[in-house]
Protein backbone atom coordinates (compact mmCIF):
# COMPACT_ATOMS: atom_id res chain seq x y z
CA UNK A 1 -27.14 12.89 -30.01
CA UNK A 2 -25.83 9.12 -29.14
CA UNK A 3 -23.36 8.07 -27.61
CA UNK A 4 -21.09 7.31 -30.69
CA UNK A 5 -21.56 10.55 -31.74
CA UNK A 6 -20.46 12.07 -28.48
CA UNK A 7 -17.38 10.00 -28.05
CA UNK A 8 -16.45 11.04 -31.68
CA UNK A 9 -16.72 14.72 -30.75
CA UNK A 10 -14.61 14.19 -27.82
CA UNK A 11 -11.98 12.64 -30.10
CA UNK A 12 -12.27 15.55 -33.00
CA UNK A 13 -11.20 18.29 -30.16
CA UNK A 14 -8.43 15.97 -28.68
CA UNK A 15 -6.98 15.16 -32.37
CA UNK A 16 -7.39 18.99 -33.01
CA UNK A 17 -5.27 19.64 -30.04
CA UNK A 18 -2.82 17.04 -30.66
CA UNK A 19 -2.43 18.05 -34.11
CA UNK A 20 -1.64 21.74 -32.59
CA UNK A 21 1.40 20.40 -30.83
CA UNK A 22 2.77 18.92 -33.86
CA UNK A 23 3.26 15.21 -31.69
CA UNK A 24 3.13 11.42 -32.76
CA UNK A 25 -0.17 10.35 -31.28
CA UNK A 26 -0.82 6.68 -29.43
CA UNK A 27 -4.45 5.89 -30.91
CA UNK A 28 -6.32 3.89 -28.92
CA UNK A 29 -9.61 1.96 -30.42
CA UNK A 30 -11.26 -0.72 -28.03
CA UNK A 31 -14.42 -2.73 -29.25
CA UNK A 32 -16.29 -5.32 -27.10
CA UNK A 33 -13.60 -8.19 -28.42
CA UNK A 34 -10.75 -6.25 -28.95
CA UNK A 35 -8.11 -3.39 -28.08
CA UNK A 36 -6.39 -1.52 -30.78
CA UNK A 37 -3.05 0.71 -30.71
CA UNK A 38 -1.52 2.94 -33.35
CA UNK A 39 1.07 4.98 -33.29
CA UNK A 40 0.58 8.19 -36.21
CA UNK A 41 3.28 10.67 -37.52
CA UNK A 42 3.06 14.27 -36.45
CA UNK A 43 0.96 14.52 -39.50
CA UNK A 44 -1.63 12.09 -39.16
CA UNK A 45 -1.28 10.23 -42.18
CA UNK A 46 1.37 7.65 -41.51
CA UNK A 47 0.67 4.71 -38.89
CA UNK A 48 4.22 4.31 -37.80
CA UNK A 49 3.75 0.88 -35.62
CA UNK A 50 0.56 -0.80 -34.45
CA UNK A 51 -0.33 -3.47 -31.97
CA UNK A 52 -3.89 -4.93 -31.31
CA UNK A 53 -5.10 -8.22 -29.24
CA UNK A 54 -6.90 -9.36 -32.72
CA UNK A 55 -3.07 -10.21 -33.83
CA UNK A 56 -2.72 -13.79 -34.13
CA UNK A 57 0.17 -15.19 -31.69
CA UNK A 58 -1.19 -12.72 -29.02
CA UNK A 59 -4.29 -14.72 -29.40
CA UNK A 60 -2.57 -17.66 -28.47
CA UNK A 61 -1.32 -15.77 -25.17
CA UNK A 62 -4.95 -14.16 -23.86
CA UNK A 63 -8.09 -16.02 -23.90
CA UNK A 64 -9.92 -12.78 -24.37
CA UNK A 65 -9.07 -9.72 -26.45
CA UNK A 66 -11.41 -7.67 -24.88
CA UNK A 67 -10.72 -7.29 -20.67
CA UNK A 68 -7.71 -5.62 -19.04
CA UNK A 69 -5.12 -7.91 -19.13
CA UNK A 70 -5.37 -7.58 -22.91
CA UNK A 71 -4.92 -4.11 -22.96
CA UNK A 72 -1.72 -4.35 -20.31
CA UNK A 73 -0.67 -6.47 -23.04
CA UNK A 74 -1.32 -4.45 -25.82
CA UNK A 75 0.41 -1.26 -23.90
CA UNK A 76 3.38 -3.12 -23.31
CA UNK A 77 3.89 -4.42 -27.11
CA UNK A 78 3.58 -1.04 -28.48
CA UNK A 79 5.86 0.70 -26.11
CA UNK A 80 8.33 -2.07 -27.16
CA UNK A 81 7.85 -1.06 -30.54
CA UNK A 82 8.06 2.06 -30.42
CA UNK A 83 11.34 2.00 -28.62
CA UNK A 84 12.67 0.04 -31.35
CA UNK A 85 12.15 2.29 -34.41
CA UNK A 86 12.99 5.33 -31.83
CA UNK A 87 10.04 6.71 -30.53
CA UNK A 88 10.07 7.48 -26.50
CA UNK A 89 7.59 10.67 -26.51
CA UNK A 90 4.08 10.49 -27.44
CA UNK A 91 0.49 12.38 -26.97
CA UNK A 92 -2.34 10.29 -25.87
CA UNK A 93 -5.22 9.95 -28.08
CA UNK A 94 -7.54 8.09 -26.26
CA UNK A 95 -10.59 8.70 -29.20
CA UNK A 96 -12.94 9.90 -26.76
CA UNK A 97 -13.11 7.02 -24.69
CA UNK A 98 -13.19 7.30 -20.78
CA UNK A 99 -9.91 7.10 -19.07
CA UNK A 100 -10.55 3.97 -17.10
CA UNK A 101 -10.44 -0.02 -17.63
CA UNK A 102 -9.08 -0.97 -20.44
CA UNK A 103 -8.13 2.57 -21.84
CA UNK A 104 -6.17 3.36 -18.62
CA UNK A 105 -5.09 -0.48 -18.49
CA UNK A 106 -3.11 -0.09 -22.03
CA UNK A 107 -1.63 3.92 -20.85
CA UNK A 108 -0.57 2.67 -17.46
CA UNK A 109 1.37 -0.52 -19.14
CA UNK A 110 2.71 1.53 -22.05
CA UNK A 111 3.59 4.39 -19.41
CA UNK A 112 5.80 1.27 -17.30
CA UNK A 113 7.24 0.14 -20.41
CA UNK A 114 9.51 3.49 -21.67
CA UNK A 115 6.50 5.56 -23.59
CA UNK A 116 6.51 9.39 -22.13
CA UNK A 117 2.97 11.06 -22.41
């Protein structure tokens, strides 16, 4: 096995679990250039808000899309939205990414900003 299909596995049994509880989920996707942040309806098939450092005026704000201060940046703009179309509790689907760097950067950040998880 590789390690993409290891991290997918990972994610399957979170999604499984988060689908159990019946909760809007914070997806997080990071590549090497980029941080990505959804938040999906209780059912999974609905992206409710998104926020990702690939947008165009946050690339005028960070010189790289792809390091920590990005992802604070991300956390914080989709806590923000979230609060505005109502949303304050979430479940944290991380996609089977460890919980450090940038992953923990964007949690931490959206965690300051009003998002419960």
């Amino acid at each position: 096995m590789d390690k993409k299909i290891r991290r997918l596995r990972r994610a399957r049994k979170t999604r499984a679990k988060i689908a159990e509880l019946g909760a809007i989920r914070l997806s997080v996707h990071r590549s090497n250039s980029h941080i990505y942040a959804q938040l999906i309806d209780a059912t999974g098939g609905v992206v409710l808000t998104s926020a990702s450092s690939a947008e165009k005026e946050l690339r005028e704000q960070i010189k790289n899309g792809g390091n920590v201060d990005a992802a604070k940046l991300i956390g914080q703009r989709i806590a923000e939205k979230a609060k505005q179309i109502g949303i304050e509790k979430v479940s944290f689907d991380r996609s089977g990414f460890a919980f450090h760097g940038r992953v923990k950067a964007l949690a931490e950040a959206a965690r300051e900003h009003g998002l419960q998880f």
